[in-house]
C-alpha atoms as a PDB file:
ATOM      1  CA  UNK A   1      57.364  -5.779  17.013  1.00  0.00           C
ATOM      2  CA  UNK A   2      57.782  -7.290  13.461  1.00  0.00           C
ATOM      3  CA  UNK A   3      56.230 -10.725  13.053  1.00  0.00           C
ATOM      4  CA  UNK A   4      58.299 -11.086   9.634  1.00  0.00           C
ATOM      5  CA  UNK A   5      61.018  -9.698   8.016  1.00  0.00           C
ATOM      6  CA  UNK A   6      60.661  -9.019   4.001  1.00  0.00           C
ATOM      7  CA  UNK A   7      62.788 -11.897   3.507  1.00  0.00           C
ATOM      8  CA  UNK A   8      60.449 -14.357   5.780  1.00  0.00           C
ATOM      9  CA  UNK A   9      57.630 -13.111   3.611  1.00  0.00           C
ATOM     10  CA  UNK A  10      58.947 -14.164   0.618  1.00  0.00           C
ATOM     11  CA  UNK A  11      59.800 -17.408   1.334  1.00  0.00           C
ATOM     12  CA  UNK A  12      55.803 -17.666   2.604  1.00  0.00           C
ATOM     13  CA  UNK A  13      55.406 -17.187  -0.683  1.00  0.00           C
ATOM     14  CA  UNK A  14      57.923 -20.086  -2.379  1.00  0.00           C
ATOM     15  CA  UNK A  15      55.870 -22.987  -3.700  1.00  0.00           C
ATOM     16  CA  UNK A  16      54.954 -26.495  -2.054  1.00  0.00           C
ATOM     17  CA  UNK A  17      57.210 -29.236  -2.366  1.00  0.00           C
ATOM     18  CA  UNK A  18      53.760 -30.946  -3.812  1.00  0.00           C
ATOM     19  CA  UNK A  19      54.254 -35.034  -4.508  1.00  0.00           C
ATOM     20  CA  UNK A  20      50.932 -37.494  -5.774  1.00  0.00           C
ATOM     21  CA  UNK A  21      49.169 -36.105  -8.610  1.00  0.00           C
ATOM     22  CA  UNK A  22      45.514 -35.571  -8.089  1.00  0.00           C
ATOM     23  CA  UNK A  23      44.046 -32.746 -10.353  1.00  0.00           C
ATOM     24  CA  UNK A  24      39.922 -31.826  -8.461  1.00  0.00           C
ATOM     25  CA  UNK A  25      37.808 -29.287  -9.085  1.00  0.00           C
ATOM     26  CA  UNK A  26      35.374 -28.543  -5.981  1.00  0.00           C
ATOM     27  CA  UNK A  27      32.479 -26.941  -7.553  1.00  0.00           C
ATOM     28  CA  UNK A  28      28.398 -27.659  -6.961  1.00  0.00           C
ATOM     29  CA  UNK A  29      26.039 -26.689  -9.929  1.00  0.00           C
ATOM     30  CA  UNK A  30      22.507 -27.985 -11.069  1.00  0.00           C
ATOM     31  CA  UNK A  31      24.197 -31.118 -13.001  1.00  0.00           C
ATOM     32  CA  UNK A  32      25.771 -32.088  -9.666  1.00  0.00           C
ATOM     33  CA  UNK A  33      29.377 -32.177  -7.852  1.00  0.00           C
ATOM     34  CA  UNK A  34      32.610 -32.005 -10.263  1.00  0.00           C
ATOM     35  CA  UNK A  35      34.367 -34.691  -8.549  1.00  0.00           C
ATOM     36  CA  UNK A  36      38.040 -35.546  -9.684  1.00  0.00           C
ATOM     37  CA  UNK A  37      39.255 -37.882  -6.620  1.00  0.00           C
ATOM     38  CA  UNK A  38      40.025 -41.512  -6.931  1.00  0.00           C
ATOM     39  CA  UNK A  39      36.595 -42.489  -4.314  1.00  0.00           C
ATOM     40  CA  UNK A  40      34.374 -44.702  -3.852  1.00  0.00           C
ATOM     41  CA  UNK A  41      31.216 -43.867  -5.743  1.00  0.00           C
ATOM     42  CA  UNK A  42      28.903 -44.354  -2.165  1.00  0.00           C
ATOM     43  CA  UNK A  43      31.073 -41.561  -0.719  1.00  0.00           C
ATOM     44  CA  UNK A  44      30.493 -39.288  -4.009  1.00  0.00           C
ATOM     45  CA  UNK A  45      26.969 -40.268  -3.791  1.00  0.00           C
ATOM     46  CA  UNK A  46      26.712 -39.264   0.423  1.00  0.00           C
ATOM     47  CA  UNK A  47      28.795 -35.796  -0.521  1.00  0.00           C
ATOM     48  CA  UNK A  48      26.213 -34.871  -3.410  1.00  0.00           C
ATOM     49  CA  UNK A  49      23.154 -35.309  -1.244  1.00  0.00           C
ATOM     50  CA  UNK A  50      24.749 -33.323   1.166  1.00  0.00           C
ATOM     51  CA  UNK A  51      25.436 -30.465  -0.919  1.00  0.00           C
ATOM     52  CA  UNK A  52      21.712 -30.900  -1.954  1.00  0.00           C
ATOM     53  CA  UNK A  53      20.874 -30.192   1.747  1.00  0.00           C
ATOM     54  CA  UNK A  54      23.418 -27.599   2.548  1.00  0.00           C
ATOM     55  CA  UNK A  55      21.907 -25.794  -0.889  1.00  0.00           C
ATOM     56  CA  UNK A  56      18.549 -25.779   0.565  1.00  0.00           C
ATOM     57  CA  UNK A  57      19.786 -24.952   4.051  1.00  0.00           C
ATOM     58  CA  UNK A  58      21.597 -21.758   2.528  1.00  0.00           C
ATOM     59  CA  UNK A  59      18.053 -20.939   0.990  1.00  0.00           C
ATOM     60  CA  UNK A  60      15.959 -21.798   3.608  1.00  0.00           C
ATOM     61  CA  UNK A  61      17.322 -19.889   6.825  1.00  0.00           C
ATOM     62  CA  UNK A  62      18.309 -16.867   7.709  1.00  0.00           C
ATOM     63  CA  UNK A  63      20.488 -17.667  10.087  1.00  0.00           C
ATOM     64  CA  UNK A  64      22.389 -20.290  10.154  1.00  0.00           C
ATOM     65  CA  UNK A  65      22.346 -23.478  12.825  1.00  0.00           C
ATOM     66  CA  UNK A  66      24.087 -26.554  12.969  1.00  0.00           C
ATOM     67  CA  UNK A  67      21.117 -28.340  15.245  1.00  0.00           C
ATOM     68  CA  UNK A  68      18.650 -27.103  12.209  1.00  0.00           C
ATOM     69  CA  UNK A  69      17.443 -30.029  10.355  1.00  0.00           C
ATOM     70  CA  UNK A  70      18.706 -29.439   6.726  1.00  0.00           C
ATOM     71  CA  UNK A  71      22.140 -28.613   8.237  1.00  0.00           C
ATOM     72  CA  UNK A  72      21.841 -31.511  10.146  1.00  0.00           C
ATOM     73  CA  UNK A  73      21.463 -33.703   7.321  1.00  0.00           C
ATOM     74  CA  UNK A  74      23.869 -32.184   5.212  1.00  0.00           C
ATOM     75  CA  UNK A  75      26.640 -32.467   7.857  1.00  0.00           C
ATOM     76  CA  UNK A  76      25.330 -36.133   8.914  1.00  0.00           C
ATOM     77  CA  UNK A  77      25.616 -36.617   4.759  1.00  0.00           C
ATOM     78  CA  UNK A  78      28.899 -35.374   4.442  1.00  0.00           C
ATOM     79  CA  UNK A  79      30.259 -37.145   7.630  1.00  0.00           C
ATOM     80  CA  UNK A  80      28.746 -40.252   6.472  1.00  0.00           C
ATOM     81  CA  UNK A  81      30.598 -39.679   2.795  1.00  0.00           C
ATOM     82  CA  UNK A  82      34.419 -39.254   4.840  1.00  0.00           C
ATOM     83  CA  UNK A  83      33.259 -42.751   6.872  1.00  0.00           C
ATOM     84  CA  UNK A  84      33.817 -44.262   3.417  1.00  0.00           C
ATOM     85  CA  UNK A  85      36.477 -42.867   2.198  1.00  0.00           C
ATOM     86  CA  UNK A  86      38.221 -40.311   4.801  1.00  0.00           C
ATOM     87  CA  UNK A  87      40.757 -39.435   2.254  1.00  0.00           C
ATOM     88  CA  UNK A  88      37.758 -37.831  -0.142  1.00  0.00           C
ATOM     89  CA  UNK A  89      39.444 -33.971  -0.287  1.00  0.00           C
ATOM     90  CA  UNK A  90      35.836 -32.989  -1.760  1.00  0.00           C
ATOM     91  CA  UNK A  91      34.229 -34.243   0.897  1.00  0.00           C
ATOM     92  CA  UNK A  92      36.677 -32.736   3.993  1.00  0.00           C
ATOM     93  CA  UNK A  93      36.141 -29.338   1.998  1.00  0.00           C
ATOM     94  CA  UNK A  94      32.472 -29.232   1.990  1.00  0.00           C
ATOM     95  CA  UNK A  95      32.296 -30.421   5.404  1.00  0.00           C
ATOM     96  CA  UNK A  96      34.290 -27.626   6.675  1.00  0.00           C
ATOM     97  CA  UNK A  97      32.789 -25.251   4.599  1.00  0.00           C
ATOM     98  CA  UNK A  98      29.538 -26.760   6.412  1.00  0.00           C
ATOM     99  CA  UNK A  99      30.955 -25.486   9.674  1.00  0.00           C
ATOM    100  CA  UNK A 100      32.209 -22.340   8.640  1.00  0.00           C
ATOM    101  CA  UNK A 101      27.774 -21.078   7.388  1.00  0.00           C
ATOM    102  CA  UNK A 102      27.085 -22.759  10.536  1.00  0.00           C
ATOM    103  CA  UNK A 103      29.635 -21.001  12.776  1.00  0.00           C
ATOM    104  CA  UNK A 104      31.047 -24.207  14.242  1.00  0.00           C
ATOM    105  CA  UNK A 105      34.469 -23.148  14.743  1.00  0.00           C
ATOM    106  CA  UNK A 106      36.119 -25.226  16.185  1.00  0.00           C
ATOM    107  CA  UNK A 107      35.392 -27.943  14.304  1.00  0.00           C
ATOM    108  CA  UNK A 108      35.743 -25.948  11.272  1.00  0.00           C
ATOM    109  CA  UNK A 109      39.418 -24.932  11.719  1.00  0.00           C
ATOM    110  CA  UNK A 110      40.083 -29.186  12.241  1.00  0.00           C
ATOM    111  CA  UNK A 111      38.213 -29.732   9.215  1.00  0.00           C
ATOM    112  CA  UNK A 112      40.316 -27.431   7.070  1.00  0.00           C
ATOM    113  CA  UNK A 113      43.469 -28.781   8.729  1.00  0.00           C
ATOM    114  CA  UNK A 114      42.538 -32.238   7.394  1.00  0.00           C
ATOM    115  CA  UNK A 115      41.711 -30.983   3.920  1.00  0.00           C
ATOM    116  CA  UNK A 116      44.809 -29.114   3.793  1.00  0.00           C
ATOM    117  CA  UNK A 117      47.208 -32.056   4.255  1.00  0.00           C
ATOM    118  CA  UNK A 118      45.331 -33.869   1.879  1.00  0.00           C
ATOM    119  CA  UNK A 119      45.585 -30.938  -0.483  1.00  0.00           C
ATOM    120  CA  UNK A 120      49.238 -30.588   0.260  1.00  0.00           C
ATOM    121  CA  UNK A 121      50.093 -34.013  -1.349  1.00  0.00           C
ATOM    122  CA  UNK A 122      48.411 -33.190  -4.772  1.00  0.00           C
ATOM    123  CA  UNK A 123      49.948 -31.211  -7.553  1.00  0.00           C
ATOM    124  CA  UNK A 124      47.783 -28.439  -8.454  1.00  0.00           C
ATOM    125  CA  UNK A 125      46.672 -27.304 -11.455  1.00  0.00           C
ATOM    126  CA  UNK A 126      43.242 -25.795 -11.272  1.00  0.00           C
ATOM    127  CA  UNK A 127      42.510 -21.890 -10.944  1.00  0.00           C
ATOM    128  CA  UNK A 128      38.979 -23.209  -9.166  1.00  0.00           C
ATOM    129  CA  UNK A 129      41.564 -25.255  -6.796  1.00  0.00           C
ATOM    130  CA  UNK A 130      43.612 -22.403  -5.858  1.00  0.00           C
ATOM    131  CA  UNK A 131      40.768 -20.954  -5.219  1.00  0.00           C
ATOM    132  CA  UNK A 132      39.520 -23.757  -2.347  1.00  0.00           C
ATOM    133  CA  UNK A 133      43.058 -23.791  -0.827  1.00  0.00           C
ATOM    134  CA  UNK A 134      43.145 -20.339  -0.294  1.00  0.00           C
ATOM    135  CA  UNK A 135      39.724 -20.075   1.355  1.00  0.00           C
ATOM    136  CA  UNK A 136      41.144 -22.813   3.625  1.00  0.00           C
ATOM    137  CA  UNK A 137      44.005 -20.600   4.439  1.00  0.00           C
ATOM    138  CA  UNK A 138      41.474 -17.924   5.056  1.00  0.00           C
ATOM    139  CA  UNK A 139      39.541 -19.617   7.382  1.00  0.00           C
ATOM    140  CA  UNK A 140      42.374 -20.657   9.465  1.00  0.00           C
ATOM    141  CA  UNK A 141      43.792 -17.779   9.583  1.00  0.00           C
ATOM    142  CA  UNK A 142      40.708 -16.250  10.962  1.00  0.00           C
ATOM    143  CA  UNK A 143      40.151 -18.661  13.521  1.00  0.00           C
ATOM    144  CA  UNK A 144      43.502 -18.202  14.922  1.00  0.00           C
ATOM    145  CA  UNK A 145      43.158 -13.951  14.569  1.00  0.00           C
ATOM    146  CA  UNK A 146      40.004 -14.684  16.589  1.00  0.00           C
ATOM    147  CA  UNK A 147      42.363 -16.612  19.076  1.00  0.00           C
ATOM    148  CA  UNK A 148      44.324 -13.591  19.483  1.00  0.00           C
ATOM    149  CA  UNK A 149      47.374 -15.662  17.428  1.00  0.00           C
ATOM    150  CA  UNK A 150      48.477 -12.771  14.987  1.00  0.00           C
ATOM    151  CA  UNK A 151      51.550 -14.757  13.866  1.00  0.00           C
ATOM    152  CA  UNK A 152      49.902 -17.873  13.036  1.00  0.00           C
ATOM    153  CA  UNK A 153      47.236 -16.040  11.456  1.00  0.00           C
ATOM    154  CA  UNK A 154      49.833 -13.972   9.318  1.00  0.00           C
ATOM    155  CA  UNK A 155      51.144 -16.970   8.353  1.00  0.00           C
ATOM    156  CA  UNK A 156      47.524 -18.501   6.917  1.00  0.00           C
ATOM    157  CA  UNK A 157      46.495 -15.321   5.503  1.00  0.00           C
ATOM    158  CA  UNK A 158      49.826 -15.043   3.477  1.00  0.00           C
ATOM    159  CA  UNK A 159      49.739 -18.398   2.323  1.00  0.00           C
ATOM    160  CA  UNK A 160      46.054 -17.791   1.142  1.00  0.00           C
ATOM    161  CA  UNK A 161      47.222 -14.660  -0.798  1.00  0.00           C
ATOM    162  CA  UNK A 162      49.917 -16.879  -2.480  1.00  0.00           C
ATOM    163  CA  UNK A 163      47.268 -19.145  -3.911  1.00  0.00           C
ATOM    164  CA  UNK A 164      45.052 -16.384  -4.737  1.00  0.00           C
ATOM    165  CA  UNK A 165      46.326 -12.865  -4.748  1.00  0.00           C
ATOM    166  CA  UNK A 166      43.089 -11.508  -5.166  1.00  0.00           C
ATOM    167  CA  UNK A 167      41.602 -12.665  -2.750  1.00  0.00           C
ATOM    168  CA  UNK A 168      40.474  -9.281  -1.060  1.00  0.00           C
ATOM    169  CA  UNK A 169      39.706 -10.628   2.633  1.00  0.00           C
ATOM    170  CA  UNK A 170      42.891 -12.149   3.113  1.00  0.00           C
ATOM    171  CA  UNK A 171      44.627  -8.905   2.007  1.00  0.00           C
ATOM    172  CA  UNK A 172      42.510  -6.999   4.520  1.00  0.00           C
ATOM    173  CA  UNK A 173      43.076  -9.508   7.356  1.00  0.00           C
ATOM    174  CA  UNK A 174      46.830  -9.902   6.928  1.00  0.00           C
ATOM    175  CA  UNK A 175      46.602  -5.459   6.160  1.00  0.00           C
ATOM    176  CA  UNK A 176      44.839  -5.654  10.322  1.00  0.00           C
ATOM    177  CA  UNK A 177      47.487  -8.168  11.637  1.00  0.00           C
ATOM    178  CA  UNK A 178      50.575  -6.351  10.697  1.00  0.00           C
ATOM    179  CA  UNK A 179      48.786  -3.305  11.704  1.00  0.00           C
ATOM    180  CA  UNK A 180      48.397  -5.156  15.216  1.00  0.00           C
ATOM    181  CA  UNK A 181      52.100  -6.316  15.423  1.00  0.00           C
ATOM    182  CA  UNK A 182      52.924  -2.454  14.802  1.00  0.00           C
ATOM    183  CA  UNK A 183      54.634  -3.717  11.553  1.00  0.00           C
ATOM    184  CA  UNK A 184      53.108  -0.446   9.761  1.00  0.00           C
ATOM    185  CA  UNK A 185      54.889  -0.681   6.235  1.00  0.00           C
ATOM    186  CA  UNK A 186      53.741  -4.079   5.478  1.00  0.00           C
ATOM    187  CA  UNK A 187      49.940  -3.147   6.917  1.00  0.00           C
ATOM    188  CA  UNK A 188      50.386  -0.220   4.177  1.00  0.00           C
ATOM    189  CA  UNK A 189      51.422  -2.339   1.510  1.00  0.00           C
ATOM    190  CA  UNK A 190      48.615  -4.802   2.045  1.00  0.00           C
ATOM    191  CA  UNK A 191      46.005  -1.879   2.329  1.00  0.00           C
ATOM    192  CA  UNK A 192      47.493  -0.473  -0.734  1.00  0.00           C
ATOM    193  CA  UNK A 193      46.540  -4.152  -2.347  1.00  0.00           C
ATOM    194  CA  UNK A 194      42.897  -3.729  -1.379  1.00  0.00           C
ATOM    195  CA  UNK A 195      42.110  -1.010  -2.554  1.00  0.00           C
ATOM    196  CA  UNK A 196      43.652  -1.942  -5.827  1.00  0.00           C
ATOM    197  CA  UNK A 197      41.499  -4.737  -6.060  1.00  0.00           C
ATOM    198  CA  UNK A 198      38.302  -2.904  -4.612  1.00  0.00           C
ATOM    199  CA  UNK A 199      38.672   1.262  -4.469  1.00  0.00           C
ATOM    200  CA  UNK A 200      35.252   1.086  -2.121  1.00  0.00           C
ATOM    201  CA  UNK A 201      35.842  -1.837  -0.013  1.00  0.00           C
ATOM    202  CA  UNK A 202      34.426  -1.647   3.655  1.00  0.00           C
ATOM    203  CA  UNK A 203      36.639   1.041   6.088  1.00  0.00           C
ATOM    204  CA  UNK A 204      39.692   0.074   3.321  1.00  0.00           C
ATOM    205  CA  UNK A 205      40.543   3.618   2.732  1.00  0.00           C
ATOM    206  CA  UNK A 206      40.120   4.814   6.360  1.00  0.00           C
ATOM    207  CA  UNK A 207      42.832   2.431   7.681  1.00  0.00           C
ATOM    208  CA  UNK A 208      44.919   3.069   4.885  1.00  0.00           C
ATOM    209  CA  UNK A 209      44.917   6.659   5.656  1.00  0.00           C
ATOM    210  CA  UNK A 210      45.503   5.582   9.476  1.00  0.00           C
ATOM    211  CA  UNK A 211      48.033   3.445   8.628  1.00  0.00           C
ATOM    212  CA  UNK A 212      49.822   6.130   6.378  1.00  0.00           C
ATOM    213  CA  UNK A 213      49.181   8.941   9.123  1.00  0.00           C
ATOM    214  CA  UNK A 214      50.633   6.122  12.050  1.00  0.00           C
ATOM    215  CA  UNK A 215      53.810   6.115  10.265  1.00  0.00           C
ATOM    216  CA  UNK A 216      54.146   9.729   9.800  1.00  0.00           C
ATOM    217  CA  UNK A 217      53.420  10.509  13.585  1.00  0.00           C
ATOM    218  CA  UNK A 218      53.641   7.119  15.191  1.00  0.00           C
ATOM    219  CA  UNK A 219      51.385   4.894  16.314  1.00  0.00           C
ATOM    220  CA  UNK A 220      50.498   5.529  19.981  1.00  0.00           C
ATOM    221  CA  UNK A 221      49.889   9.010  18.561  1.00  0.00           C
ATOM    222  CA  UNK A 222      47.662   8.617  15.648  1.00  0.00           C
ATOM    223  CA  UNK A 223      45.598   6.464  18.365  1.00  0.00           C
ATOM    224  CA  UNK A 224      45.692   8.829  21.299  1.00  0.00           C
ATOM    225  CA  UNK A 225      44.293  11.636  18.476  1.00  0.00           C
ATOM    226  CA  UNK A 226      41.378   9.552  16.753  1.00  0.00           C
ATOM    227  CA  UNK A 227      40.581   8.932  20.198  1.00  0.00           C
ATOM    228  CA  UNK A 228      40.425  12.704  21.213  1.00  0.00           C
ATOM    229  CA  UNK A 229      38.623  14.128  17.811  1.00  0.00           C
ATOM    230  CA  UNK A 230      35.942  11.270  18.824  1.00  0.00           C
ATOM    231  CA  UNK A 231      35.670  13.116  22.117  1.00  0.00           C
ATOM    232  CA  UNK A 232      35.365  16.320  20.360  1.00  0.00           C
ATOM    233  CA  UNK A 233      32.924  15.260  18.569  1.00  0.00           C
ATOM    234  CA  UNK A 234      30.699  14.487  20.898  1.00  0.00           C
ATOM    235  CA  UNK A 235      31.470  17.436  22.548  1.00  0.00           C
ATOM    236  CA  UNK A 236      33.350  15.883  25.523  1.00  0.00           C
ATOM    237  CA  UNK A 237      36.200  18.544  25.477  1.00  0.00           C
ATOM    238  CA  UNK A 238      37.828  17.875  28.940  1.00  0.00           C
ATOM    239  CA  UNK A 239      38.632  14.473  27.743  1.00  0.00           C
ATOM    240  CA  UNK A 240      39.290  15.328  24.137  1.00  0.00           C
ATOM    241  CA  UNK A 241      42.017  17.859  25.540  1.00  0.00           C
ATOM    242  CA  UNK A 242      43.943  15.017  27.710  1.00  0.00           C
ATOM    243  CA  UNK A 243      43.866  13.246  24.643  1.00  0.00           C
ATOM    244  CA  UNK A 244      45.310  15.771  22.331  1.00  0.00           C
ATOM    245  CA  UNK A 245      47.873  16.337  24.755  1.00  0.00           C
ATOM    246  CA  UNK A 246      48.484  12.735  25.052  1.00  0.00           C
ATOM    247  CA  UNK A 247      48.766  12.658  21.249  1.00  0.00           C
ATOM    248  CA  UNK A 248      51.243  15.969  21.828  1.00  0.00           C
ATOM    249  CA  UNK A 249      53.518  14.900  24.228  1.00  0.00           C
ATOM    250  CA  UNK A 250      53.744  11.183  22.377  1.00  0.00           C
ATOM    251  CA  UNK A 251      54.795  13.198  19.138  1.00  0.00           C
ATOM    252  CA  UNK A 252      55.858  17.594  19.894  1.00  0.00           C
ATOM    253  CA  UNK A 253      55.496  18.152  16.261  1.00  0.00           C
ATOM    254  CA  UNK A 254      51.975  16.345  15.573  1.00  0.00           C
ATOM    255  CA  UNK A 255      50.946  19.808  13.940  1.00  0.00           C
ATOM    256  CA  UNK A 256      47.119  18.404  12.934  1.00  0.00           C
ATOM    257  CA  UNK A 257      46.886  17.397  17.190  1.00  0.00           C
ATOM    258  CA  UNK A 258      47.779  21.136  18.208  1.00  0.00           C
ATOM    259  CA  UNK A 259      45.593  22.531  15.282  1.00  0.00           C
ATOM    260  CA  UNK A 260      42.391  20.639  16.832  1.00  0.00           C
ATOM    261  CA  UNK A 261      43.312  21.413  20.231  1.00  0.00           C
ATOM    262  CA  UNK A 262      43.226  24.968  19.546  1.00  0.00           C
ATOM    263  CA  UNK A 263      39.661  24.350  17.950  1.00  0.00           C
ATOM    264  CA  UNK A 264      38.485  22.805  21.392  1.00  0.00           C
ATOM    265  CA  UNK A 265      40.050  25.652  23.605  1.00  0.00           C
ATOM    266  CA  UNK A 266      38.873  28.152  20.620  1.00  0.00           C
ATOM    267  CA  UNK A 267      34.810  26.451  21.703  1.00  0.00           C
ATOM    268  CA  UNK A 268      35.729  26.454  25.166  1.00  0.00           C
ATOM    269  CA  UNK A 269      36.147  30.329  25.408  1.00  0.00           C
ATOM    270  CA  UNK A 270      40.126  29.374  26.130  1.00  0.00           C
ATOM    271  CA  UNK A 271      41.016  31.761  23.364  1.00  0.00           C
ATOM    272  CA  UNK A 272      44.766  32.517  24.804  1.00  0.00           C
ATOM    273  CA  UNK A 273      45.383  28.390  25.227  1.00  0.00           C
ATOM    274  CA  UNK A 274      43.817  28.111  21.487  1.00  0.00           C
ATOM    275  CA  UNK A 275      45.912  31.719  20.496  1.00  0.00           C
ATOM    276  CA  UNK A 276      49.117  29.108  21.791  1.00  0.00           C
ATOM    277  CA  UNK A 277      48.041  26.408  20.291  1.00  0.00           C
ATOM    278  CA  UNK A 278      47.728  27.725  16.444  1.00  0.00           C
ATOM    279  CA  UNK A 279      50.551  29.764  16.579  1.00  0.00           C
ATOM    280  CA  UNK A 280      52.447  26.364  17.488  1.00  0.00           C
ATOM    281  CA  UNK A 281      50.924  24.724  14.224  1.00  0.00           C
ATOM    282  CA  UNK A 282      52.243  27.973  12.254  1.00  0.00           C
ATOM    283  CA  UNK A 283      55.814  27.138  13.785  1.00  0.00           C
ATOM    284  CA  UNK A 284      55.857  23.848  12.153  1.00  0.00           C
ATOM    285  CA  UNK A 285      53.609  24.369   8.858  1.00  0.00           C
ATOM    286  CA  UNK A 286      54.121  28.338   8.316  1.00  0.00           C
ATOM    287  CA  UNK A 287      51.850  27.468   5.343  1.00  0.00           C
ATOM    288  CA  UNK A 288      48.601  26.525   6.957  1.00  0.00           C
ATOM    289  CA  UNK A 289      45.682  28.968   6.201  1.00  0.00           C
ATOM    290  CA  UNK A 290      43.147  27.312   8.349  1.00  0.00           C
ATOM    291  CA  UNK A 291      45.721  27.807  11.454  1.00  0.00           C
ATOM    292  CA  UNK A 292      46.162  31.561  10.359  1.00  0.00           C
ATOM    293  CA  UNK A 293      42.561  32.550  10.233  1.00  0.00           C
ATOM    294  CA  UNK A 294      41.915  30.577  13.489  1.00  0.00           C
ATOM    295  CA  UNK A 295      44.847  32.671  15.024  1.00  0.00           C
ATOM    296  CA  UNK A 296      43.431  35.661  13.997  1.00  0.00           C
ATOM    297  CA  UNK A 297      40.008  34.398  14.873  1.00  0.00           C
ATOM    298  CA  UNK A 298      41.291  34.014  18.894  1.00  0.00           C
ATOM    299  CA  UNK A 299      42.724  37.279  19.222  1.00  0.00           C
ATOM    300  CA  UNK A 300      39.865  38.847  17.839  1.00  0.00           C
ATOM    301  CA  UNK A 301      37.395  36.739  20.726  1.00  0.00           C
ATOM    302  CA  UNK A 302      40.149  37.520  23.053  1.00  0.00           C
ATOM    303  CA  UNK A 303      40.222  41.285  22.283  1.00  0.00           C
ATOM    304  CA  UNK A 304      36.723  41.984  22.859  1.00  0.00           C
ATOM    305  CA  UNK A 305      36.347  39.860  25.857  1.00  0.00           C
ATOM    306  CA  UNK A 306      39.209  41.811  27.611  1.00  0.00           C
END
């Protein structure tokens, strides 16, 4: 199942129809907030004390609580800022961003709903605001991957890329949700972008290899033969042989699935099954040395146990 088609991608990627100019820059730093919003000073005044508190929250705890007191008081401060002015876009994003360290999700994903059609009136101009919206996107389209809603996820995460094409979670995420909707070329393409922008980001290069090796032999495959070289490995070789021959008869030419399953009847003293087995793998790569020596390897064992 594709979610998108290459075309519905790139018009993800067309620019807002964006009307009202407002031109904000949603930054905190010792001299205070860099506020650009036509508000009420009170409702400035509320968001920077909130900040304050959210600052000190982030420094005080370890983990993070919305019934703590300093996160109490910075959400009761930045809820008390909107009550002025609801329309404040610096004070919607804090207050979300307020949710998201304290893990209130729900609320969260409303939050950046409301700053986002505030945001989506303005004409945008800042790199630091581009920035903001696509963390927004982020978010949301975590929440909803976290729902289980892949294509309204996709559609966040690509969005948030648009803003910010570096941004190297959302190019992960959107990298897993393709993956997920078994669109494999456009999971490869997106794990191709993160490890362009970070060669040692987390597990990047293992499901970029999985993803590469999933369209080679197919999905179900690839899946059914992780599965069974996990069994191997922890020496469960009944179950990593129904695997492997899962793996097999999902894909008759998966040459790396025969070559391990000749390892595992090789350790199980199997040697004519594993003898089978390798000279299968020679049948479809005549070039594989490891599969040769193992060959010769089983007769040998077989030989001198006859």
């Amino acid at each position: 199942m594709k979610l998108f088609s290459q075309n519905d991608i790139k018009v993800l990627f067309l620019p807002f129809l964006l009307v009202f100019f407002y031109v904000f820059c949603l930054s905190a730093s010792s001299q205070g907030l860099q506020i650009s919003s036509n508000t009420d000073p009170e409702a400035i005044e509320y968001l920077q004390k909130a900040v304050d508190k959210m600052e000190e929250a982030l420094d005080t705890y370890d983990a993070h609580y919305p019934g703590r007191k300093l996160w109490s008081e910075a959400i009761t401060y930045a809820q008390k800022a909107l009550e002025v002015d609801p329309d404040f876009i610096e004070g919607n994003y804090y207050l979300a961003l307020m949710y998201q360290y304290t893990d209130w999700y729900y609320r969260e994903a409303e939050q950046w709903k409301k700053y986002l059609d505030l945001i989506e009136k303005t004409e945008l101009t800042s790199p630091q605001v581009k920035q903001n919206l696509a963390h927004a996107y982020y978010r949301l389209g975590y929440n909803y991957y976290e729902r289980s809603d892949y294509e309204q996820s996709l559609i966040y995460f690509l969005n948030s890329i648009k803003e910010y094409p570096d941004s190297i979670e959302s190019n992960y995420w959107a990298a897993r949700v393709f993956y997920e909707a078994d669109d494999l070329e456009n999971s490869l393409f997106y794990w191709e972008r993160v490890l362009s922008l970070d060669p040692n980001y987390p597990r990047a290069q293992y499901f970029y290899d999985k993803v590469k090796a999933s369209i080679e032999v197919g999905k179900e495959a690839y899946n059914w033969y992780e599965q069974a070289y996990n069994e191997y490995e922890n020496l469960n070789y009944g179950r990593a042989i129904d695997a492997y021959r899962k793996a097999i008869g999902l894909n008759p030419r998966f040459a790396d699935a025969y070559y391990w399953l000749g390892r595992v009847y090789f350790e199980t003293g199997d040697y004519s099954q594993a003898i089978w087995n390798y000279r299968k793998v020679l049948q479809l790569e005549p070039d594989n040395t490891k599969a040769a020596y193992w060959l010769k390897e089983s007769q040998r064992q077989l030989e001198n146990k006859e």
